[in-house]
Protein backbone atom coordinates (compact mmCIF):
# COMPACT_ATOMS: atom_id res chain seq x y z
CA UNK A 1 61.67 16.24 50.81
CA UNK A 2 63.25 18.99 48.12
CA UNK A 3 66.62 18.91 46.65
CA UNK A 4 69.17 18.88 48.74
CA UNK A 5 71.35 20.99 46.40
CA UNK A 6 68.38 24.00 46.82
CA UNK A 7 68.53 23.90 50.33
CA UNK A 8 72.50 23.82 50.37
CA UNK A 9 72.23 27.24 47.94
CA UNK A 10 69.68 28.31 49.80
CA UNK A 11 71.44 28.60 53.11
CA UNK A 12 74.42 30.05 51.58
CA UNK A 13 72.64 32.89 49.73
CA UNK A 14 70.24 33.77 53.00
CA UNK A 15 73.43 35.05 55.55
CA UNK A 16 74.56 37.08 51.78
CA UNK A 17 71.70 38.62 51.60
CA UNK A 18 71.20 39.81 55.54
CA UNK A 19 74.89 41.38 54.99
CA UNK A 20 74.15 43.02 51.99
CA UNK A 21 70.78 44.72 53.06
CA UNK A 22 71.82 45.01 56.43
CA UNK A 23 74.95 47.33 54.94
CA UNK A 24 72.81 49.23 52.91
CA UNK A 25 70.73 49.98 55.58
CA UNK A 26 73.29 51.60 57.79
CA UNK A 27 73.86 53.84 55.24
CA UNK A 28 76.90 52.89 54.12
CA UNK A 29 78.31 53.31 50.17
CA UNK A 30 79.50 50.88 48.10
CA UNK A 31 83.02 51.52 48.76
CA UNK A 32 82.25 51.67 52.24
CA UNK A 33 80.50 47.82 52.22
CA UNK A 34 83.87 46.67 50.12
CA UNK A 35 86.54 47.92 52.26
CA UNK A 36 84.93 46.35 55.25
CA UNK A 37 84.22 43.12 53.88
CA UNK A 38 88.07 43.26 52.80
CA UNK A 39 89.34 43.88 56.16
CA UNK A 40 87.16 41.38 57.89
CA UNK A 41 87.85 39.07 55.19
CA UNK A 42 91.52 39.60 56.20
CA UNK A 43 91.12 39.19 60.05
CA UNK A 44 89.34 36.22 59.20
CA UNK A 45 92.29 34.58 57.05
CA UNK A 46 94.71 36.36 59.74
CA UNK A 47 93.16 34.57 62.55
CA UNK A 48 92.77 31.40 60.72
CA UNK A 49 96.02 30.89 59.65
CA UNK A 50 97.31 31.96 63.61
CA UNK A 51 95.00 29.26 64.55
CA UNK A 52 96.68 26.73 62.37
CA UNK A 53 99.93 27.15 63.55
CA UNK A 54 98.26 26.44 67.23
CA UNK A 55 96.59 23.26 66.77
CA UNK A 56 98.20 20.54 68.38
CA UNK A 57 98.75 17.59 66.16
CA UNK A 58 99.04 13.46 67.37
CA UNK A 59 100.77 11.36 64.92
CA UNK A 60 100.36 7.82 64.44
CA UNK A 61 103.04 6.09 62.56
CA UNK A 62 102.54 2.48 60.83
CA UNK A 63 104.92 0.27 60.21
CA UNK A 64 105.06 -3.25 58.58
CA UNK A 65 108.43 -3.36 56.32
CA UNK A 66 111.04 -5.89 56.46
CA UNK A 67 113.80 -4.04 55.21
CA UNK A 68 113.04 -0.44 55.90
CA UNK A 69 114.10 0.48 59.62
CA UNK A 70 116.24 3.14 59.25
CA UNK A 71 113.45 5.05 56.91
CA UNK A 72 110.67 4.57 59.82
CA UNK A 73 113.19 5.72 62.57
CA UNK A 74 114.16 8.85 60.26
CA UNK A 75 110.34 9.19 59.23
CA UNK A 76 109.63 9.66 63.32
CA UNK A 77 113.04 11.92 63.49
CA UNK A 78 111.67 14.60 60.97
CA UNK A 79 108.41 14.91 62.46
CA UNK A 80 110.05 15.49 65.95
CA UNK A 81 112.32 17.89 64.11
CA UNK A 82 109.52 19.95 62.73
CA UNK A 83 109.10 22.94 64.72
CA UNK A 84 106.33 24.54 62.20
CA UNK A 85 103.67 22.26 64.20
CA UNK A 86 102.59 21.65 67.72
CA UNK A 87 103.02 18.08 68.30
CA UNK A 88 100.86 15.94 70.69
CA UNK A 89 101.91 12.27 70.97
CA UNK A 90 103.63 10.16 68.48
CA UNK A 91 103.00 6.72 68.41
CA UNK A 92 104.60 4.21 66.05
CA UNK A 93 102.92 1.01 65.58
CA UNK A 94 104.49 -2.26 64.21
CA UNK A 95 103.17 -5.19 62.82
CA UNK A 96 104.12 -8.06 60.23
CA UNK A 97 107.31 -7.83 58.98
CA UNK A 98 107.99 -4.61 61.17
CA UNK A 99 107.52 -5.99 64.80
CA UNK A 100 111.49 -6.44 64.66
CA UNK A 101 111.96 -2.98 64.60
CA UNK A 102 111.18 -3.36 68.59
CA UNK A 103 112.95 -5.95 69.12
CA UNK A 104 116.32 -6.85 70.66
CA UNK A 105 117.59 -7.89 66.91
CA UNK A 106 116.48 -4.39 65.31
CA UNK A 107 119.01 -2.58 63.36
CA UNK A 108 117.91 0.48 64.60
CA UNK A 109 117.52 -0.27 68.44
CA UNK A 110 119.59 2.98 69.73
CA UNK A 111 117.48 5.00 67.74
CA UNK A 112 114.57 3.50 68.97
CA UNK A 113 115.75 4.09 72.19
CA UNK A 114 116.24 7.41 71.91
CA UNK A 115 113.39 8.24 70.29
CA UNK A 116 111.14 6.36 73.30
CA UNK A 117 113.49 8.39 75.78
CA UNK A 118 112.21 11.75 73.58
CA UNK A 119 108.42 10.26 74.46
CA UNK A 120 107.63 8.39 70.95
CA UNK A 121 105.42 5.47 71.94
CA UNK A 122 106.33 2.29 70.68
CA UNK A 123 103.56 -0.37 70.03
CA UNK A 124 104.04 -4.31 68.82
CA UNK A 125 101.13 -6.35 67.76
CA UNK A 126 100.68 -9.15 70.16
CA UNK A 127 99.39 -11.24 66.80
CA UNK A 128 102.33 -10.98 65.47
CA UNK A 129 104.50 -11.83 68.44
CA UNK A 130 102.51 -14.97 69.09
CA UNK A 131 102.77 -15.68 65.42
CA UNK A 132 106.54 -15.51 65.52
CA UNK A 133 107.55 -17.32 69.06
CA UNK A 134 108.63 -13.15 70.41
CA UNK A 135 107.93 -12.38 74.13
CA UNK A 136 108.02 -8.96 75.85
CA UNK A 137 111.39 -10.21 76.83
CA UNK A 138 112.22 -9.34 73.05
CA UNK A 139 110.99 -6.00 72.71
CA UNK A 140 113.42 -2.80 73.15
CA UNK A 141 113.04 -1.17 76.87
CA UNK A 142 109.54 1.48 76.49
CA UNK A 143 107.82 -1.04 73.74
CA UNK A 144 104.27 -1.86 74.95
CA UNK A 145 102.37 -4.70 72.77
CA UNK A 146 98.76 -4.16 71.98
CA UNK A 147 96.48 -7.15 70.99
CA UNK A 148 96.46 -5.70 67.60
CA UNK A 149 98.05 -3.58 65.71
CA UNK A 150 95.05 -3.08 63.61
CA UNK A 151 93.51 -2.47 66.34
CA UNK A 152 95.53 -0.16 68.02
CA UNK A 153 95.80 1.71 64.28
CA UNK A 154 91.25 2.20 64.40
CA UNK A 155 92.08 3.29 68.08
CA UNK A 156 94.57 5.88 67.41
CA UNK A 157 92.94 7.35 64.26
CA UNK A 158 89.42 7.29 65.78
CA UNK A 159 91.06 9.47 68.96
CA UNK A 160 92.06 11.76 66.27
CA UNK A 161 95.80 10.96 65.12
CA UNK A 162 97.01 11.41 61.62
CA UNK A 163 98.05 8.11 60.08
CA UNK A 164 101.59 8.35 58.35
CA UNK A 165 102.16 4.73 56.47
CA UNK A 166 106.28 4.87 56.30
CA UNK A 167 107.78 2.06 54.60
């Protein structure tokens, strides 16, 4: 079949070598062939960096902690706080230890609230609600359980969301 590595080198050096000849071609000095690859070299980085700062970003947010609310909820806070990005939809999933985060005992259940009010989704593993005796009658007002939180972690992350583990 070849080495790979050739062929990778290979297909770099081949567009290099069009620009080159196809610069000296039109006649154009050396000076000439620098200052244009520096300028479109800049528009390039220009335009790359504008698109950047317009890509819209989904979030999901995993949490399993015992003792740790109040870092999850502020976690959630400062990304909603951010305006350097374009934000899709946040999602914060808890299982284990976590699920009472979304539940009526939470310490942080205003919060959580307020952040579902501001469009965070709120996901509880229905594992670990069966495992611990909870019903949706438990969970805050906006939490939706998912079979798995596992599961609903592969989901998220396969439809594209960044996965942010807070404590």
């Amino acid at each position: 079949m070849g080495d790979p590595n050739r062929r990778r080198v290979l297909a770099a050096a081949v567009p290099a070598l069009v620009a080159a000849l196809a610069g000296c071609s039109a006649g154009g000095g050396a000076d000439e062939t620098a200052t244009n690859e520096t300028t479109a070299t800049s528009e390039t980085t220009d335009e790359t960096t504008e698109n950047a700062n317009q890509i819209t970003m989904s979030t999901v947010f995993h949490y399993s902690s015992e003792n740790a609310q109040a870092h999850a909820v502020a976690n959630v806070t400062n990304l909603l706080e951010d305006d350097t990005i374009d934000l899709g939809t946040v999602t914060l999933v808890a299982n284990g230890a976590g699920l009472a985060l979304l539940t009526t005992d939470s310490n942080e259940a205003a919060a959580v609230e307020r952040l579902a009010d501001d469009g965070v989704r709120f996901r509880a593993c229905q594992n670990t609600m069966d495992a611990n005796g909870y019903t949706t009658a438990d969970l805050l007002p906006g939490v939706e359980p998912v079979p798995s939180g596992v599961g609903e972690l592969s989901k998220r992350q396969a439809a594209g969301d960044a996965y942010i583990k807070t404590p």
